[in-house]
N, C-alpha and C. Protein backbone atom coordinates (compact mmCIF):
# COMPACT_ATOMS: atom_id res chain seq x y z
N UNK A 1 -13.94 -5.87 13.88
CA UNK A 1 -13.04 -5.03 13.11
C UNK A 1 -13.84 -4.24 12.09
N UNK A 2 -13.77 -3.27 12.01
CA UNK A 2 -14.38 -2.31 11.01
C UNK A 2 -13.70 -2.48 9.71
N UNK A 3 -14.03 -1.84 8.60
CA UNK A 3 -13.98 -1.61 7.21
C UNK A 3 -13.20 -0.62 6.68
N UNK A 4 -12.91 -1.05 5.64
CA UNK A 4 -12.30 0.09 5.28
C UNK A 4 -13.11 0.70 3.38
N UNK A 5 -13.81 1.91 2.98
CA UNK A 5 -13.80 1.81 2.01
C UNK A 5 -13.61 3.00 1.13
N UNK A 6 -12.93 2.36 -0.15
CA UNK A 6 -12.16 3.58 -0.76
C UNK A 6 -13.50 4.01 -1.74
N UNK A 7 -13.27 5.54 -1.61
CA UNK A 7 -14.07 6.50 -2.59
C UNK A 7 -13.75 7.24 -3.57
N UNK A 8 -13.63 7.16 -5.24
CA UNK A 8 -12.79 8.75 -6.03
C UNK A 8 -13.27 9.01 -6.21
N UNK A 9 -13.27 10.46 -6.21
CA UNK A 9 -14.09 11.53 -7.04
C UNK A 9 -15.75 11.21 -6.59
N UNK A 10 -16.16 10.66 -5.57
CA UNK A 10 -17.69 10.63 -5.81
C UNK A 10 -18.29 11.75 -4.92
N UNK A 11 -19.70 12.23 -5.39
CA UNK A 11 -19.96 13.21 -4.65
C UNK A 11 -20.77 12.59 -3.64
N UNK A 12 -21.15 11.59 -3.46
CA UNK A 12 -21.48 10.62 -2.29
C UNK A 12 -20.43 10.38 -1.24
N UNK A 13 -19.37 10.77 -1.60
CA UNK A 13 -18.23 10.46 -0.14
C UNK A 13 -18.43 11.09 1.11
N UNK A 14 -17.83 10.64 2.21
CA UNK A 14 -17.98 11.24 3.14
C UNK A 14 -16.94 12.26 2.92
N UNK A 15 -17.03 13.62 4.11
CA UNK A 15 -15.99 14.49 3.61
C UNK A 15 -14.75 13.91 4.72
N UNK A 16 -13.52 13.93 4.26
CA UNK A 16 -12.28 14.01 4.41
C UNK A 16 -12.00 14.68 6.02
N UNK A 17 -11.68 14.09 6.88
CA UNK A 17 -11.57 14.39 8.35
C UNK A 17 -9.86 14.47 8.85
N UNK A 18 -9.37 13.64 8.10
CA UNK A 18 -7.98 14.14 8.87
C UNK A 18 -7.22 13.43 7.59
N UNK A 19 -5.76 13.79 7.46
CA UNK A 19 -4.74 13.59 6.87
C UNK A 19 -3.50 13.07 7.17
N UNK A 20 -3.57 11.86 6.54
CA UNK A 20 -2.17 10.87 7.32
C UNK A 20 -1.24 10.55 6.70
N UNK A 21 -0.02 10.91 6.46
CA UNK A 21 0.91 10.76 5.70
C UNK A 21 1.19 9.23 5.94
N UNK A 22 1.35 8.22 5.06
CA UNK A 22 1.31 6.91 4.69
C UNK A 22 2.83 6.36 3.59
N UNK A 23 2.86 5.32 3.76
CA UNK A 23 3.61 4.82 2.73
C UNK A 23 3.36 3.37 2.37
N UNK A 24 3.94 3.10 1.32
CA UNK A 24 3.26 1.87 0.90
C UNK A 24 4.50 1.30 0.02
N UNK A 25 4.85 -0.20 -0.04
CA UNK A 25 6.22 -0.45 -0.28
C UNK A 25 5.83 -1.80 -1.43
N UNK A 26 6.52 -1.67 -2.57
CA UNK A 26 6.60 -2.50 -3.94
C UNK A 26 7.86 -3.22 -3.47
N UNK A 27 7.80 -4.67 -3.02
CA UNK A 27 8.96 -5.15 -2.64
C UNK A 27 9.26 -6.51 -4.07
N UNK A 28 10.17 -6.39 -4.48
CA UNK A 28 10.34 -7.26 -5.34
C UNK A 28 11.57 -8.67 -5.35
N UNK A 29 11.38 -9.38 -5.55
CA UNK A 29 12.16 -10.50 -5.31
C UNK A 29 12.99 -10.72 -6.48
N UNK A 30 13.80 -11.49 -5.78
CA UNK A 30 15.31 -11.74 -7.38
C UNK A 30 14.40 -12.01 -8.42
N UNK A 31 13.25 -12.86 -8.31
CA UNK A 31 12.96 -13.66 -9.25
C UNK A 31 12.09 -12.16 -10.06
N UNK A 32 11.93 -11.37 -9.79
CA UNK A 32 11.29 -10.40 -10.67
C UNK A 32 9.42 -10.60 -9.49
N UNK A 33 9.41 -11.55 -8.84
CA UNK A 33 8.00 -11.23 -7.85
C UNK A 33 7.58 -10.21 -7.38
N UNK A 34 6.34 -9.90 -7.33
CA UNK A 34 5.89 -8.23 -5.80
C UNK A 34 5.14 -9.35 -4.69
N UNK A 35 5.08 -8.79 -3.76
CA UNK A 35 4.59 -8.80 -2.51
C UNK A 35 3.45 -8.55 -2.61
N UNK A 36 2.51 -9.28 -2.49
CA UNK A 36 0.92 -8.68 -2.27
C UNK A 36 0.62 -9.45 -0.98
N UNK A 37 -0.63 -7.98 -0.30
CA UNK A 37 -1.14 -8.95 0.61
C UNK A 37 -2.52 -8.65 0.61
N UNK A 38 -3.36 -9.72 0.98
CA UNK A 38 -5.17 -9.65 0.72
C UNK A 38 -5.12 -9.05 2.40
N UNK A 39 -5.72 -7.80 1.66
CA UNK A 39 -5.94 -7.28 3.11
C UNK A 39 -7.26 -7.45 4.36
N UNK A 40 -7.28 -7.31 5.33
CA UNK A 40 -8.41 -8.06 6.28
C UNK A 40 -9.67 -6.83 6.22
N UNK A 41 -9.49 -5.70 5.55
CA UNK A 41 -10.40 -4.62 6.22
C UNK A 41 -11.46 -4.47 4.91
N UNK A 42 -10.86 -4.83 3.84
CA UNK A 42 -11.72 -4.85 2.47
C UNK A 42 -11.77 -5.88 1.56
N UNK A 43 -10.98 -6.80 1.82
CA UNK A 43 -10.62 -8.38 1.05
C UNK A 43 -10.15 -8.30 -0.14
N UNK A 44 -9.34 -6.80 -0.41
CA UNK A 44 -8.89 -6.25 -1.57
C UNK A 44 -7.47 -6.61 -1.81
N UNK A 45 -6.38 -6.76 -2.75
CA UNK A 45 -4.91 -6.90 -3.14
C UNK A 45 -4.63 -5.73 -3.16
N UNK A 46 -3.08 -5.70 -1.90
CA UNK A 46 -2.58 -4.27 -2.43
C UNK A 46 -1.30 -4.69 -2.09
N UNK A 47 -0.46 -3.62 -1.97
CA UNK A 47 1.09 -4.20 -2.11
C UNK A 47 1.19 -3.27 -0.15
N UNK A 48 2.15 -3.73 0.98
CA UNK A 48 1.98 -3.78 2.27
C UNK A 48 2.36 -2.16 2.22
N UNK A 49 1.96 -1.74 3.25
CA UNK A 49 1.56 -0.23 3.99
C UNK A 49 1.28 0.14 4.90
N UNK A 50 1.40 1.83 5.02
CA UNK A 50 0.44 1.96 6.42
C UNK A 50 1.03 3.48 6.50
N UNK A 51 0.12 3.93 7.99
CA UNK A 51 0.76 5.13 8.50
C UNK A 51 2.40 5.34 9.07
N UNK A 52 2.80 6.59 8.86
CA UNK A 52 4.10 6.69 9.56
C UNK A 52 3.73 7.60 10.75
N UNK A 53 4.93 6.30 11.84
CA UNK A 53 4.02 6.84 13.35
C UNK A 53 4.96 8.33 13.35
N UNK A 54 4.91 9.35 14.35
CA UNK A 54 5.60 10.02 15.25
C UNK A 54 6.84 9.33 15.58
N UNK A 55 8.21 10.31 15.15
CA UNK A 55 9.07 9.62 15.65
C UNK A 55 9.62 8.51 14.99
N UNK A 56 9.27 8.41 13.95
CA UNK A 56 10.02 7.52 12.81
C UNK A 56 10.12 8.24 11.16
N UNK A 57 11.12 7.40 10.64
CA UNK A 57 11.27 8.13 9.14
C UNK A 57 10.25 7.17 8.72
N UNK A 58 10.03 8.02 6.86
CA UNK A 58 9.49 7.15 5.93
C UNK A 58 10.07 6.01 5.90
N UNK A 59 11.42 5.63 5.80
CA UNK A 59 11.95 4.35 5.53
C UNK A 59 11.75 3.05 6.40
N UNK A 60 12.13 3.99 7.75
CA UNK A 60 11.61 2.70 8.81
C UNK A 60 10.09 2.67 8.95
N UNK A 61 9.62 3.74 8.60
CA UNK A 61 7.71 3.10 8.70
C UNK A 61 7.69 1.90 7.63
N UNK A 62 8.11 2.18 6.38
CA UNK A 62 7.60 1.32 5.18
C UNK A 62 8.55 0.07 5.59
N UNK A 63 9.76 -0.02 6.15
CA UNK A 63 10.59 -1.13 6.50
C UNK A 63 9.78 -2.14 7.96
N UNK A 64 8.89 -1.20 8.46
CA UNK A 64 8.25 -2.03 9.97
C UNK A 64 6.59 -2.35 9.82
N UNK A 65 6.24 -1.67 8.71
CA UNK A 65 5.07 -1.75 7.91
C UNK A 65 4.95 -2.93 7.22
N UNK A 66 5.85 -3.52 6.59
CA UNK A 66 6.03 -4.25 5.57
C UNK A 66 6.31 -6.04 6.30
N UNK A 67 7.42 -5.52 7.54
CA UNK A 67 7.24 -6.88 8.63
C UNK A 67 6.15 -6.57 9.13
N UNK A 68 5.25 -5.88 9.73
CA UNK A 68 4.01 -6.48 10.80
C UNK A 68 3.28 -6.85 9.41
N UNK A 69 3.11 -6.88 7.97
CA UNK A 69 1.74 -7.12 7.50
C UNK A 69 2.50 -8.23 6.68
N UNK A 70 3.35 -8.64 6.86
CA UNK A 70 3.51 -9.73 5.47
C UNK A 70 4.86 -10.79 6.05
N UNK A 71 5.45 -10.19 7.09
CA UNK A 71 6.92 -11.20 7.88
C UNK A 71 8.11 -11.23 7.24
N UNK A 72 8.27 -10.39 5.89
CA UNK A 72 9.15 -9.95 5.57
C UNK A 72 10.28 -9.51 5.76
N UNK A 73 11.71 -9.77 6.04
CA UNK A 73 12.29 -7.94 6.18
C UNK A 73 13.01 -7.53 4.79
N UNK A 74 13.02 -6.05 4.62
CA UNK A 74 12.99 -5.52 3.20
C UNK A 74 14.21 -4.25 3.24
N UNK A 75 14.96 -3.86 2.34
CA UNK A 75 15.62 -2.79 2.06
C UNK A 75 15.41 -1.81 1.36
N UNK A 76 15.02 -0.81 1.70
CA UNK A 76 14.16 0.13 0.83
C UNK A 76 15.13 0.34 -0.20
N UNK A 77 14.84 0.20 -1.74
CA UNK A 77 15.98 0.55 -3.01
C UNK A 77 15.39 2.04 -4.08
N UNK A 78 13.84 2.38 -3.81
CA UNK A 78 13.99 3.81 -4.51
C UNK A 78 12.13 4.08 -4.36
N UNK A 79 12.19 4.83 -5.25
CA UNK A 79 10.93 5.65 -5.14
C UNK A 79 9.84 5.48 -6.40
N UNK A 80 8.67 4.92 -6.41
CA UNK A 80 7.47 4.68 -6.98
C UNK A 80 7.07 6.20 -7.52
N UNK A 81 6.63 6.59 -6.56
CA UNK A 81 5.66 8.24 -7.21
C UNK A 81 5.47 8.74 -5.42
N UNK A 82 4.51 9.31 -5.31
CA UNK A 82 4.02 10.35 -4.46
C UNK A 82 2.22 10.62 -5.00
N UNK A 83 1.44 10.16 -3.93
CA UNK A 83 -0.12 10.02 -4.56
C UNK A 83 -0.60 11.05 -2.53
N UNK A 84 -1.20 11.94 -3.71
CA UNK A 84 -2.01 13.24 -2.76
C UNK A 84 -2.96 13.72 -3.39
N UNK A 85 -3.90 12.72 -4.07
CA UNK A 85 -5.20 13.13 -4.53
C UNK A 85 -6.04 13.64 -4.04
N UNK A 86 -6.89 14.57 -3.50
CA UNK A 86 -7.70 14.93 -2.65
C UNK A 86 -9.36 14.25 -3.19
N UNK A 87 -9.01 13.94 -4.42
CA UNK A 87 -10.48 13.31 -4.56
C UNK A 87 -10.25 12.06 -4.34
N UNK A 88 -9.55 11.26 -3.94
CA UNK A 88 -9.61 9.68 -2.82
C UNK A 88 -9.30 10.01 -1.70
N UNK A 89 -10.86 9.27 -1.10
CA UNK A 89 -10.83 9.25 0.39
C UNK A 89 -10.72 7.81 0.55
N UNK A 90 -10.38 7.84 2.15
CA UNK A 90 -10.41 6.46 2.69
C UNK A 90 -11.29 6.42 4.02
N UNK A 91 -12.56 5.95 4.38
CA UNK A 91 -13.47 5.82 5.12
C UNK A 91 -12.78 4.55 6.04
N UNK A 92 -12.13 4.76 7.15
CA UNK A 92 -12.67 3.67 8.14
C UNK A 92 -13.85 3.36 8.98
N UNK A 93 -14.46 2.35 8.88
CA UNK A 93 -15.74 2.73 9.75
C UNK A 93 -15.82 2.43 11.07
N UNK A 94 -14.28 2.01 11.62
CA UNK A 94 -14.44 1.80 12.69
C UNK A 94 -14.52 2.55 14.31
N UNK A 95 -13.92 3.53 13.47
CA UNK A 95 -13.52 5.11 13.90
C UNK A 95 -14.47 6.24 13.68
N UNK A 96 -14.90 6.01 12.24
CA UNK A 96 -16.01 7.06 11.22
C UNK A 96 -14.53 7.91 10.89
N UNK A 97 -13.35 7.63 10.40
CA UNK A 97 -11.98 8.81 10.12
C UNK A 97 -11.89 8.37 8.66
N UNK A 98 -12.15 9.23 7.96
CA UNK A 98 -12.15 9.52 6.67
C UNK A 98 -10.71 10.28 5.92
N UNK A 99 -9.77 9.73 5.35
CA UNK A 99 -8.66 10.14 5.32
C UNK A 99 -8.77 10.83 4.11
N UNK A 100 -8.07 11.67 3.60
CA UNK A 100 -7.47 12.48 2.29
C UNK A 100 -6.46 10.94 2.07
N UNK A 101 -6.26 10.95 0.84
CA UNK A 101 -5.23 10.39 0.06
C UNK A 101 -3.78 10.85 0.55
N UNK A 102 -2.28 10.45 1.32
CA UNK A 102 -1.58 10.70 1.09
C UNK A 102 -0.39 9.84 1.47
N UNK A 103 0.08 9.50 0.04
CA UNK A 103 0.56 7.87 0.19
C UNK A 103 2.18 8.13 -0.73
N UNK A 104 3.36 7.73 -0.02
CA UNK A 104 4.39 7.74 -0.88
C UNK A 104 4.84 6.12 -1.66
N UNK A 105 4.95 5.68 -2.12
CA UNK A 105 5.22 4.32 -2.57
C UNK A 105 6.72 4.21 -2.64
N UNK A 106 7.33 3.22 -2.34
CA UNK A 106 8.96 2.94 -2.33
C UNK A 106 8.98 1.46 -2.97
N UNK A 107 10.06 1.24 -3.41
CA UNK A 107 10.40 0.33 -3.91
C UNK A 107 11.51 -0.49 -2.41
N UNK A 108 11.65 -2.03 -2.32
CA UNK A 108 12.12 -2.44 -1.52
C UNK A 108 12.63 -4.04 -2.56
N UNK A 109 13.89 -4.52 -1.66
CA UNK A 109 14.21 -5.64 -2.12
C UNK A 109 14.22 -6.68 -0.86
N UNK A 110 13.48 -7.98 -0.68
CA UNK A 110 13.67 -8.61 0.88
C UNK A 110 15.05 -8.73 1.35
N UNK A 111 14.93 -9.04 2.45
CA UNK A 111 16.38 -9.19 2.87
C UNK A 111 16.34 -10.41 3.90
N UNK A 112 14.95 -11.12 4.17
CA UNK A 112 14.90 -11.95 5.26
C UNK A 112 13.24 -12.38 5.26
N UNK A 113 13.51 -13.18 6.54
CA UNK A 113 11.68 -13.39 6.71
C UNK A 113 11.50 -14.48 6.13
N UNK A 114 9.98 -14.81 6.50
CA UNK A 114 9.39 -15.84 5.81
C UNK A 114 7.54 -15.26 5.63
N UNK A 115 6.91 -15.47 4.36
CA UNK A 115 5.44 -14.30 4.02
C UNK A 115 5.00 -14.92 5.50
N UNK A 116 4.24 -14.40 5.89
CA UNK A 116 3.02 -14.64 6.92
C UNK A 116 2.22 -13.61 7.14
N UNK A 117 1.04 -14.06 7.61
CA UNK A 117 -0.31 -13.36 7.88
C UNK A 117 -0.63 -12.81 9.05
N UNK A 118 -1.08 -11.33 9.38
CA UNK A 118 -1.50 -10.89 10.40
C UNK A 118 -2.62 -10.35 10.74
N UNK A 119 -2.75 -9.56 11.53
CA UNK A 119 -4.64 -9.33 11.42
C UNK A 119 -4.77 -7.75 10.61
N UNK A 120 -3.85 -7.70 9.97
CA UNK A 120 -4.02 -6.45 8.47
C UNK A 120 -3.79 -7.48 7.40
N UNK A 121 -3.51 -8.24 6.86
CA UNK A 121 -3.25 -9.50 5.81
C UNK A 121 -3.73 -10.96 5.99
N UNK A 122 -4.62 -11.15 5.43
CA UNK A 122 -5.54 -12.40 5.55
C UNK A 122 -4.58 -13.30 4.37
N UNK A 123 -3.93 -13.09 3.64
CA UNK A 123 -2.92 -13.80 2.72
C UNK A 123 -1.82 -12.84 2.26
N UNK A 124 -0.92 -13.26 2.26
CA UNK A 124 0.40 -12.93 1.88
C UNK A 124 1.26 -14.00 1.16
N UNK A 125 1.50 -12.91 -0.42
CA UNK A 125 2.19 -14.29 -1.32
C UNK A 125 3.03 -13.67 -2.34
N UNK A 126 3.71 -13.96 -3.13
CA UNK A 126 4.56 -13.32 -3.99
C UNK A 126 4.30 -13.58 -5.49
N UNK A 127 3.93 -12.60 -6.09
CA UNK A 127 2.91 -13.03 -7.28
C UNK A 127 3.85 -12.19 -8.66
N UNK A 128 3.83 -13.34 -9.02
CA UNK A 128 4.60 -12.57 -11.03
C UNK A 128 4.08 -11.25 -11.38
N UNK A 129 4.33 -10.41 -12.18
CA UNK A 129 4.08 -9.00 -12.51
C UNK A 129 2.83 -9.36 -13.26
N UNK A 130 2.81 -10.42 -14.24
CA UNK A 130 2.02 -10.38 -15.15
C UNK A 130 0.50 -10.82 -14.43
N UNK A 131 -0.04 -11.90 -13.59
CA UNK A 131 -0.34 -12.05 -12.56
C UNK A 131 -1.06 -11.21 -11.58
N UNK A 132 0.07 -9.85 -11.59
CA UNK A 132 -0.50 -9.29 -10.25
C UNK A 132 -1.89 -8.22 -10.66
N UNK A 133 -1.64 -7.72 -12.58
CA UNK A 133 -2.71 -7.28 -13.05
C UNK A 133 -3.94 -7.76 -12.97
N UNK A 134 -4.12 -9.07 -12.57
CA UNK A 134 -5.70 -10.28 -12.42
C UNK A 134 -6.46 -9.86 -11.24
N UNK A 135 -5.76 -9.04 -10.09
CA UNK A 135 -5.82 -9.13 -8.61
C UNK A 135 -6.60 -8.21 -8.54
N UNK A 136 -7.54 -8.49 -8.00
CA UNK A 136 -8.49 -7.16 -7.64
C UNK A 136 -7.70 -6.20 -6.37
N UNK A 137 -8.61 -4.84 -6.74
CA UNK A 137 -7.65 -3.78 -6.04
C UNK A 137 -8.19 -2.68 -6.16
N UNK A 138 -7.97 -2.13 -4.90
CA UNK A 138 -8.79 -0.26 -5.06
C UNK A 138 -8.43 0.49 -6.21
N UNK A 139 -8.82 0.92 -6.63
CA UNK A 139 -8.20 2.01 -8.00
C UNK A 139 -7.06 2.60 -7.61
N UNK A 140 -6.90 3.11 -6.39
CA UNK A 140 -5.58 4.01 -5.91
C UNK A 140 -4.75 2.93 -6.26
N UNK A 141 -4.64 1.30 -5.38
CA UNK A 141 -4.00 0.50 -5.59
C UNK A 141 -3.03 -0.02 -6.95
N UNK A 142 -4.52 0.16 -7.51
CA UNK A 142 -4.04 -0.31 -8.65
C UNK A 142 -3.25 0.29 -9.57
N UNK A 143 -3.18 1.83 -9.58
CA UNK A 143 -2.30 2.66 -10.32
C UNK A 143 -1.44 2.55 -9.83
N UNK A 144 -1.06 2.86 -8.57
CA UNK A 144 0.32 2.76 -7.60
C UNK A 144 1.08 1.60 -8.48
N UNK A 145 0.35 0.18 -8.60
CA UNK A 145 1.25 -1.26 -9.16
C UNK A 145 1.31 -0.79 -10.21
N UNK A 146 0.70 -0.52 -10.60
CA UNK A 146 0.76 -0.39 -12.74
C UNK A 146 1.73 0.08 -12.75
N UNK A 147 2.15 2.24 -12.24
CA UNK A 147 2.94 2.79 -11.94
C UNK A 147 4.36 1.75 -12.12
N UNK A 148 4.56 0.81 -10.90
CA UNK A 148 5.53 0.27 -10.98
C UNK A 148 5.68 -0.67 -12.21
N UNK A 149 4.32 -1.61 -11.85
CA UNK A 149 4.96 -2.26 -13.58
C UNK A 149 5.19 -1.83 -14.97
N UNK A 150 5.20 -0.17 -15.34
CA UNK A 150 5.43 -0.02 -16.33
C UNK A 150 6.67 0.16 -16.85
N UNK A 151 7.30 0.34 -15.59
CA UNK A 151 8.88 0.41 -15.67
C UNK A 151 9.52 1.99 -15.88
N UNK A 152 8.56 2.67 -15.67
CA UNK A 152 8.83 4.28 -15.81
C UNK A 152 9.74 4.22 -14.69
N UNK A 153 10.95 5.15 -14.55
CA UNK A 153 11.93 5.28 -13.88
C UNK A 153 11.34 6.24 -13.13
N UNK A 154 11.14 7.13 -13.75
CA UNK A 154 10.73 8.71 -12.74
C UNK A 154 9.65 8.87 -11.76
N UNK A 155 9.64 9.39 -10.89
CA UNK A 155 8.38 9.01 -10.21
C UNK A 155 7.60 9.79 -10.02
N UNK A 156 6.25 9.21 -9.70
CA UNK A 156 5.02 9.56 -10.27
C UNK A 156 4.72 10.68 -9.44
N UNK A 157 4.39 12.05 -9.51
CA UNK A 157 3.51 12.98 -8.32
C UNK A 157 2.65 13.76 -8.62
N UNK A 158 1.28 13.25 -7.91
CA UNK A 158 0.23 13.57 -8.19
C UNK A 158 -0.20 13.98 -6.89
């Protein structure tokens, strides 16, 4: 399995090869929990994601995204921000496909499931807000969560 590694702003990056519209889903539990999962390609914490295929909406990508990486099922309830940075790339090396940044974040509430692990999530667990700041995480990552934990209503577009 190849790698995955994130680059900002460096002038060492590789250049940017194709552009994949993505989403990425903040699922939160009654108890006030998020969803994290340690992902298999960088051993990094991020909250579950991915590309949206052909032929599906944002909602059902981030709703079928969210079961293959964590066993979840989730109800999408609103909107995080909108992240289209052009100075974060994402290098897979398994491919050599170097992505542009373009990631919508949604908010989700579970609706089913039980966490489990797949071969994009080496752990999947439900971690307190306060907590989830300890977790190591790509920089993109990590603003995306902050984003949410600050409790700003409006959402973010960059």
């Amino acid at each position: 399995m190849g790698r995955r590694i994130d680059y900002y702003d460096d002038p060492n990056a590789p250049a940017a090869n194709s552009l994949v519209p993505s989403v990425n889903v903040v699922v939160v539990s009654d108890q006030g929990e998020i969803l994290l999962i340690r992902r298999t390609d960088n051993d990094n914490w991020a909250v579950p994601g991915g590309a949206i295929d052909l032929g599906e909406s944002l909602t059902q990508a981030a709703i079928r995204e969210t079961k293959e990486e964590t066993g979840i099922d989730c109800e999408i309830t609103g909107l995080v921000g909108i992240y289209t940075d052009p100075k974060h790339v994402m290098h897979y090396t398994s491919n050599d496909e170097v992505r542009q940044e373009c990631s919508i974040v949604l908010t989700a509430r579970p609706v089913g499931g039980t966490p489990t692990t797949s071969s994009e999530s080496r752990e999947v667990r439900w971690v307190a807000p306060e907590e989830a700041r300890g977790y190591p995480m790509d920089r993109s990552m990590r603003l995306r969560v902050e984003r949410y934990l600050s409790g700003e209503t409006s959402p973010e577009i960059n």
